[in-house]
Protein backbone atom coordinates (compact mmCIF):
# COMPACT_ATOMS: atom_id res chain seq x y z
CA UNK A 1 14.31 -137.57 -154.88
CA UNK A 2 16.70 -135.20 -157.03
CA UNK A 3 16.50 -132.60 -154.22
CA UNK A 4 16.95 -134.50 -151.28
CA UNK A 5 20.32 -136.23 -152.76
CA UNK A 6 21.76 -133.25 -153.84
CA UNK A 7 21.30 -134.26 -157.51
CA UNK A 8 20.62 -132.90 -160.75
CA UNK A 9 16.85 -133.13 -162.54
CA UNK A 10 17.06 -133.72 -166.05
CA UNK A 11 13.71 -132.24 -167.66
CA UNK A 12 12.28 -130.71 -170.42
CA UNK A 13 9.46 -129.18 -167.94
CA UNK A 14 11.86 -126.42 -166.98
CA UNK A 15 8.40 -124.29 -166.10
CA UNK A 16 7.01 -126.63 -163.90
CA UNK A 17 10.50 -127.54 -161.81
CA UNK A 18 11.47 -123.99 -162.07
CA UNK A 19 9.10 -123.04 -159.35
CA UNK A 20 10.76 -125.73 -156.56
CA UNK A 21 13.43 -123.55 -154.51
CA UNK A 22 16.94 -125.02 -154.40
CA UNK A 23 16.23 -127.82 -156.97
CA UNK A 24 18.82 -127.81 -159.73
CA UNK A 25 17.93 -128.57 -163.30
CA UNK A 26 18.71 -128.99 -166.93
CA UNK A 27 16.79 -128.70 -169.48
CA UNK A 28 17.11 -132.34 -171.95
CA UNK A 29 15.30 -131.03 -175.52
């Protein structure tokens, strides 16, 4: 959902998301 509206996934699973191209994150510890 984050990726197809262009929005922002707030995660502490950085490694897992870090593998989707174009999908921006932040890490929420």
């Amino acid at each position: 959902i984050a990726l197809s509206n262009d929005l922002t996934l707030v995660t502490h699973n950085t490694r897992e998301f870090g593998r989707i191209n174009g999908l921006r994150y932040e890490d929420w510890e």
